[in-house]
Protein backbone atom coordinates (compact mmCIF):
# COMPACT_ATOMS: atom_id res chain seq x y z
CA UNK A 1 6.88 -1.34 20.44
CA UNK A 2 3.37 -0.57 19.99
CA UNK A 3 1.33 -0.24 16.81
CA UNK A 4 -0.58 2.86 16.43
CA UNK A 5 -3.02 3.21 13.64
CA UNK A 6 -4.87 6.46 12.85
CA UNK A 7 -8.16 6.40 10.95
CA UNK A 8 -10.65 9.22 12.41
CA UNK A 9 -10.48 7.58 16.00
CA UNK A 10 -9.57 8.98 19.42
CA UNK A 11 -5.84 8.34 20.26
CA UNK A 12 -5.33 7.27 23.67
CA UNK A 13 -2.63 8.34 26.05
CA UNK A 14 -1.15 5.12 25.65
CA UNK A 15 -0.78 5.58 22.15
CA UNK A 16 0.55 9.26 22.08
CA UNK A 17 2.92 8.17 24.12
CA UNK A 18 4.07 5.48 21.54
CA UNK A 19 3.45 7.75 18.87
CA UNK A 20 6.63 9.90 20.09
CA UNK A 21 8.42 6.81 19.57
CA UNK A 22 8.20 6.92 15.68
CA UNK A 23 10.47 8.82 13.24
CA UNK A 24 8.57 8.55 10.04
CA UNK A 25 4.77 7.65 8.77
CA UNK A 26 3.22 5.45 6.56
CA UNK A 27 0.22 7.08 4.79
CA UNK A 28 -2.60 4.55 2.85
CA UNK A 29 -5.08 5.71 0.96
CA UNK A 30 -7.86 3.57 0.06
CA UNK A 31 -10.06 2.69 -3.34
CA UNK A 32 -13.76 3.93 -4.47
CA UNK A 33 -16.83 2.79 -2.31
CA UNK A 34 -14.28 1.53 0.74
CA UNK A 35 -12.30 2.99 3.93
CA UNK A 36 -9.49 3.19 5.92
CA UNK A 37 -10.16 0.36 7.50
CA UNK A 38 -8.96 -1.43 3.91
CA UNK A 39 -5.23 -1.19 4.99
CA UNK A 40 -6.26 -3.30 8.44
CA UNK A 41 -3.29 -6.10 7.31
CA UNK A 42 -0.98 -3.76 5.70
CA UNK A 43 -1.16 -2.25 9.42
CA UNK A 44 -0.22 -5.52 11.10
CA UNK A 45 2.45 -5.82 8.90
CA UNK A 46 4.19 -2.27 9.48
CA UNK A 47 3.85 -2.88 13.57
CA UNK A 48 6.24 -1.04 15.72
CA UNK A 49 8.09 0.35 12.63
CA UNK A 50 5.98 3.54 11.51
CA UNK A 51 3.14 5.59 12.37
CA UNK A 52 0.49 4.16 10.35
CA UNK A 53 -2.18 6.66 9.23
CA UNK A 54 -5.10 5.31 7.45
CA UNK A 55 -8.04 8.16 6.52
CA UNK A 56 -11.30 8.31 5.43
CA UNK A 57 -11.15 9.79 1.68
CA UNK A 58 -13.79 12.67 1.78
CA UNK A 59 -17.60 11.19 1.47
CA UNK A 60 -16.60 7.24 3.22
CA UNK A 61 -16.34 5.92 6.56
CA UNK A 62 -16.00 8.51 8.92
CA UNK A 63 -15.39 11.26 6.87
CA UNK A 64 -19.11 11.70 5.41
CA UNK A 65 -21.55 14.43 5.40
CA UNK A 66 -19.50 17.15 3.78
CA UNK A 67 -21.76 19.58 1.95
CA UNK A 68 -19.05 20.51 -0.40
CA UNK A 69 -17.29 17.48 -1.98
CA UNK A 70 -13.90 17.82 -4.22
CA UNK A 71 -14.30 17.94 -8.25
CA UNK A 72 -10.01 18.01 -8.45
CA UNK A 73 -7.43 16.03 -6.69
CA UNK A 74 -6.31 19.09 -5.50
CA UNK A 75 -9.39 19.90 -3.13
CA UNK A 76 -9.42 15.79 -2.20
CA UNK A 77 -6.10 16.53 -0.73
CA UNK A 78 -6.79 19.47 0.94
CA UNK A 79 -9.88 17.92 2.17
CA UNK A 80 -7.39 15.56 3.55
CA UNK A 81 -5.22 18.35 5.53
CA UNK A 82 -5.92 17.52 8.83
CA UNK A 83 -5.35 13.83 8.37
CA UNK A 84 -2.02 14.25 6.61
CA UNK A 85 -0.86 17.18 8.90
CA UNK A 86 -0.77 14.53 11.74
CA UNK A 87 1.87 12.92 9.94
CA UNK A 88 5.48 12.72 11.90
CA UNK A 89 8.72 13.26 10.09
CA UNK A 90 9.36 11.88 6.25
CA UNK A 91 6.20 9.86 4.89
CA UNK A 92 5.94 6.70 3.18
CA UNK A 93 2.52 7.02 0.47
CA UNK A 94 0.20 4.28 -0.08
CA UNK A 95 -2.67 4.29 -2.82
CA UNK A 96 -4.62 1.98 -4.07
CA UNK A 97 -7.11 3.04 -7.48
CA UNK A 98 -8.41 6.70 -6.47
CA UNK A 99 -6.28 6.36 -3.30
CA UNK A 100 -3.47 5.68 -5.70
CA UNK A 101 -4.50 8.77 -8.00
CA UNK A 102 -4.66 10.53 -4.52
CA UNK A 103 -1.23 9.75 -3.52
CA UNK A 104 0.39 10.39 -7.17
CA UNK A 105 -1.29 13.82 -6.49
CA UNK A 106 0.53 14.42 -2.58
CA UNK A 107 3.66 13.13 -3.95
CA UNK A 108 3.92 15.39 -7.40
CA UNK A 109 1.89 18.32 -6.62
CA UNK A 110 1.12 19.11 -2.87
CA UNK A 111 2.52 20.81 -0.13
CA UNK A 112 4.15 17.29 1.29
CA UNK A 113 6.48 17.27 -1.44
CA UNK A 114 9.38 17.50 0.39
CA UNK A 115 8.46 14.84 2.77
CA UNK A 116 7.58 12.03 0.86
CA UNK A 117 10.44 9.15 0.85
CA UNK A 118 8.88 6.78 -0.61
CA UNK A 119 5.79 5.58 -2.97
CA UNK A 120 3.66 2.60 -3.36
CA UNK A 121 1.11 2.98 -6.02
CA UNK A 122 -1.12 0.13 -6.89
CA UNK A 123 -3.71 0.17 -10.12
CA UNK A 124 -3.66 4.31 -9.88
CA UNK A 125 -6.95 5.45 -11.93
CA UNK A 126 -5.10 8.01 -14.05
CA UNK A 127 -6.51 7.66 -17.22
CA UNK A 128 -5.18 11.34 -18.30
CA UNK A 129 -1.89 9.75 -19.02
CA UNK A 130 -2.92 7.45 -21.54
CA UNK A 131 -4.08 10.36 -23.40
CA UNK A 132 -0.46 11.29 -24.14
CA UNK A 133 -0.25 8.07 -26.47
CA UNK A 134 -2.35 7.63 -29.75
CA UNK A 135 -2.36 3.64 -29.65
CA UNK A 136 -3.40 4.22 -26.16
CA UNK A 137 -5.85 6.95 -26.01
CA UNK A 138 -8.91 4.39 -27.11
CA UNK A 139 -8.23 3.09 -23.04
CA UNK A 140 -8.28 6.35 -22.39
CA UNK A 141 -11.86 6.90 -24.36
CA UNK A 142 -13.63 4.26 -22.92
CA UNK A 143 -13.21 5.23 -19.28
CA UNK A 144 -14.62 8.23 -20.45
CA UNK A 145 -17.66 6.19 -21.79
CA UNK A 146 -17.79 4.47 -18.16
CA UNK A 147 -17.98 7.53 -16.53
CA UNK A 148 -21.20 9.04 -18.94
CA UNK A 149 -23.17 5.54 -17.84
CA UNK A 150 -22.59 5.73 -13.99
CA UNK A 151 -22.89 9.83 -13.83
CA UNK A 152 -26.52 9.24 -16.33
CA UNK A 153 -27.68 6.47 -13.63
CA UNK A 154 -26.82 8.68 -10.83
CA UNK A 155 -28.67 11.76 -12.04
CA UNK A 156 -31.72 9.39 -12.43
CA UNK A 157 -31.56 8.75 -9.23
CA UNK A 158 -30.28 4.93 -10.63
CA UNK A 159 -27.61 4.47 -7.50
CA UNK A 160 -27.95 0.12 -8.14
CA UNK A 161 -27.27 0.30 -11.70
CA UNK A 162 -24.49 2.94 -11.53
CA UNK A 163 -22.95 0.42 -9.32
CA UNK A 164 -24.05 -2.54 -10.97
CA UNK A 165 -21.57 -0.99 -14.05
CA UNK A 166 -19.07 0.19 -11.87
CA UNK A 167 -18.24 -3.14 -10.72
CA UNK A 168 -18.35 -4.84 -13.63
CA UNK A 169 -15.74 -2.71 -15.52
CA UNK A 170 -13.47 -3.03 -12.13
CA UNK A 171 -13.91 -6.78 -12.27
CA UNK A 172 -11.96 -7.12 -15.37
CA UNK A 173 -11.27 -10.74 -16.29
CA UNK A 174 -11.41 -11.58 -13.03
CA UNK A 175 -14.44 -14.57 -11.59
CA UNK A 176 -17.67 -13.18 -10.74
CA UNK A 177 -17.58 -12.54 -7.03
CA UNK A 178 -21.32 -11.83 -5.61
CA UNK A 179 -21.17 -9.07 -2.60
CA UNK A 180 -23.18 -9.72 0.60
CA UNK A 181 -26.82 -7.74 1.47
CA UNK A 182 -24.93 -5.38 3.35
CA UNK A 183 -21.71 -4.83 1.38
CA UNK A 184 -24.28 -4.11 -1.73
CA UNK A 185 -26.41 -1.51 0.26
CA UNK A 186 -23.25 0.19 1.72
CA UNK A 187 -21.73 1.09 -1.42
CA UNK A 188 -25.30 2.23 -2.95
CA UNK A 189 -25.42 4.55 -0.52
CA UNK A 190 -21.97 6.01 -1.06
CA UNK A 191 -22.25 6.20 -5.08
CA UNK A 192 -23.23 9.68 -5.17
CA UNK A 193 -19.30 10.12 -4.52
CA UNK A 194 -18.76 8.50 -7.39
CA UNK A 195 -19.48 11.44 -9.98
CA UNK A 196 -16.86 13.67 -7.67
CA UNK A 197 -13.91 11.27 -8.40
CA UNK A 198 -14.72 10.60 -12.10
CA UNK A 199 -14.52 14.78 -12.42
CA UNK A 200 -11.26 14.63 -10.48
CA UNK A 201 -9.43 12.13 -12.24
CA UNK A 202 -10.47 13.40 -15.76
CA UNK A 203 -9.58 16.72 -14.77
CA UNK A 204 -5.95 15.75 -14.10
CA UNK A 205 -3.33 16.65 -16.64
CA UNK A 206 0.83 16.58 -17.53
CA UNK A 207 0.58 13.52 -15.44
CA UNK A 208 3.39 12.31 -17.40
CA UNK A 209 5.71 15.02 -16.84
CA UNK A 210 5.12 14.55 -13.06
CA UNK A 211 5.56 11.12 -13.14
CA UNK A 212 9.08 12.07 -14.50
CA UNK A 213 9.90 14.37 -12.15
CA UNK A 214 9.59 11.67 -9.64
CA UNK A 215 12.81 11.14 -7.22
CA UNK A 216 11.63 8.89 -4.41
CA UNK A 217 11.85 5.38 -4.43
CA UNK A 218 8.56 4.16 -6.40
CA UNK A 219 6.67 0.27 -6.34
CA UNK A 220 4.27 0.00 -9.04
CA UNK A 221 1.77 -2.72 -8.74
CA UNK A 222 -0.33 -4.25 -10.98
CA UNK A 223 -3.17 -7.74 -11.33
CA UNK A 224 -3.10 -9.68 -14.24
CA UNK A 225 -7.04 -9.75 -13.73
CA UNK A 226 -7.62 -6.24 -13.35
CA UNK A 227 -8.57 -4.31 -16.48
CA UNK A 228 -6.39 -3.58 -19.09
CA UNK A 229 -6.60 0.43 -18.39
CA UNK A 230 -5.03 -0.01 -14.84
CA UNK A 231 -2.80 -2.55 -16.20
CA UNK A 232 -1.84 -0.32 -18.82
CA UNK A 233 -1.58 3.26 -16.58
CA UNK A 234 0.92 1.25 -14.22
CA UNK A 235 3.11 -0.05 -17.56
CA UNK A 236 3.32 3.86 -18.62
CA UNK A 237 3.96 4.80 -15.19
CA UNK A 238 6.64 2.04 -15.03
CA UNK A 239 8.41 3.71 -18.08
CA UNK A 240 8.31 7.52 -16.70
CA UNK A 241 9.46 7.08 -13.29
CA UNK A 242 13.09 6.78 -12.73
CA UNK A 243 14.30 3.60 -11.20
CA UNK A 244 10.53 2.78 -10.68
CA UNK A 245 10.06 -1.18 -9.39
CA UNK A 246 6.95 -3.03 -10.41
CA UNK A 247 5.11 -5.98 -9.07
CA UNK A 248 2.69 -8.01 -11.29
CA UNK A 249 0.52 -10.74 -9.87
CA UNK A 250 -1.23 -13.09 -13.02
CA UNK A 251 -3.21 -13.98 -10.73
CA UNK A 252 -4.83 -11.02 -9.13
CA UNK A 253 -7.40 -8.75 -10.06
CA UNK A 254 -7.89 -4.60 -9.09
CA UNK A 255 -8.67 -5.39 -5.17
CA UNK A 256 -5.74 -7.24 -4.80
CA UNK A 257 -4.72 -5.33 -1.89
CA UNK A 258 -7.62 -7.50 0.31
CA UNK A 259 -7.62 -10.28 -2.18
CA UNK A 260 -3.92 -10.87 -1.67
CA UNK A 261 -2.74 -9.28 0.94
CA UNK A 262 -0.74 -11.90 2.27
CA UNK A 263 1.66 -11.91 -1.19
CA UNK A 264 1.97 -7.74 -1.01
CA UNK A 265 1.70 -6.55 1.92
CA UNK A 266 5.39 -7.91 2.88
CA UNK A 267 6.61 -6.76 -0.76
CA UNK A 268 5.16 -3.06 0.50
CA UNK A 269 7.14 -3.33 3.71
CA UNK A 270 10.39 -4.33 1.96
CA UNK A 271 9.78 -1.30 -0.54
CA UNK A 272 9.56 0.92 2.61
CA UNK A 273 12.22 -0.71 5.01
CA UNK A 274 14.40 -0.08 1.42
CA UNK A 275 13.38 3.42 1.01
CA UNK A 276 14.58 4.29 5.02
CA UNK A 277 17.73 2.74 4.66
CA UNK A 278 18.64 4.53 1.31
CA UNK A 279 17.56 7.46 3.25
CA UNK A 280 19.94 7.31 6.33
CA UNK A 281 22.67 6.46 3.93
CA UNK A 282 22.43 9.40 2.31
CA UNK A 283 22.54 11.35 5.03
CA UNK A 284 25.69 9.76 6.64
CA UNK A 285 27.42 10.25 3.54
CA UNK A 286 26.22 13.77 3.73
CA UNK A 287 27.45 14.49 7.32
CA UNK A 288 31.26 12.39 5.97
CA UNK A 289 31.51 14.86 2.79
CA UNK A 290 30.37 17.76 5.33
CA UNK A 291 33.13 16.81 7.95
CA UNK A 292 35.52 16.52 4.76
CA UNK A 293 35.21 19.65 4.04
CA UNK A 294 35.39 21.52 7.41
């Protein structure tokens, strides 16, 4: 079977055709200052098994030039309708960072509710929650002080330095990495975005008490590299979510969906492929006890 990948390109014939073929989707949603294109190898992996849909978050790739960009998660998802409406049958979230804020926000409070069966989130930038604790809310405080530096540089017109600190508090622990000419100059001229999705992310509250309403099958991933925040947000997350599984990797820091793909991407598929089969086991014993009855 074919593999058909969606991300703000023209769909063949060819692929429409396979497309009928597929009863569910999986939906990734990529980090700050990247694309769709991040979830390439996560793609490859999920071949011939789901309808793979990876967008442009609003202001990146394809999906620039808006006038009006979101300052809530709520109008990122909506800005996201189209994208997600092409979804077939039950869907299968991916996030990573904001894309993992973004898909905590589909699976908890959007109109897909009902059709999510299953959630990956890795490193989701919801600092809200750590607000809830006291010995926590310090975290919580200086991601606030993060976002005052970048928003100050942007406003100057300062696009290298907000990026210059933007970087440096996702690099965590991790080793120095230097980015390539053009990586530098493609994320400087994306950083405007950057003020949007500190206002939506700081705007989001209760994100405990949706975490706990949470009844789909949930992988929680986290770098031993990464800042603590992230670290921390998927450890609360970890306790709120019902039957949640987690994934640590010491070795890993926050882009460890590119970094190592190779470890998680095959961890993601598992969490999936789990998530189906649960799925159509319910739903057997739901037709026996139906047939029971009658």
């Amino acid at each position: 079977m074919g593999r058909l990948i969606r991300n703000d390109t023209m769909i063949t014939s060819a692929q429409a055709a396979t497309e009928s073929s597929f009863t569910s989707s999986v939906i990734a949603l990529h980090c700050s200052l990247s694309s769709g294109h991040q979830w390439s190898r996560l793609a490859e992996e999920l071949t011939g098994k789901h309808q793979v849909i990876t967008p442009d978050i609003s202001g990146y790739g394809n999906n620039v030039g808006r006038f009006l960009l979101p300052t809530t998660m709520a109008e990122e998802v909506d800005l996201l309708s189209d994208h997600l409406g092409e979804a077939i049958g039950p869907i299968h979230l991916v996030g990573h960072s904001y894309g993992g804020a973004l898909a905590f926000k589909i699976a908890t409070d959007s109109p897909l509710v009902s059709r999510v069966r299953s959630l990956t989130l890795i490193e989701p930038v919801l600092p809200t929650i750590l607000m809830e604790s006291e010995s926590d809310r310090r975290l919580y405080e200086q991601f606030v002080c993060l976002e005052q530096a970048v928003c100050k540089d942007l406003w100057k017109g300062s696009s290298s330095e907000a990026i210059e600190k933007f970087l440096v508090f996702w690099k965590g622990s991790g080793p120095t990495e230097q980015l390539s000419s053009k990586a530098l100059v493609r994320m400087i001229e994306h950083a405007g975005k950057l003020a949007y999705e500190f206002w939506a992310i700081l705007a989001e509250r209760n994100v405990g008490v949706a975490a706990a309403a949470i009844r789909v099958p949930t992988l929680l991933v986290s770098g031993g590299l990464s800042p603590y925040l992230t670290q921390r947000v998927v450890g609360r997350l970890a306790s709120m979510i019902p039957g949640a599984d987690t994934r640590h990797l010491p070795a890993a820091g926050h882009m460890l969906p590119i970094s190592h793909a190779a470890t998680i991407n095959p961890d993601i598929a598992r969490h999936i492929a789990r998530a189906d089969e649960f799925a159509n086991l319910s739903l057997a014993l739901g037709s026996s006890l139906l047939e029971l009855k009658l």
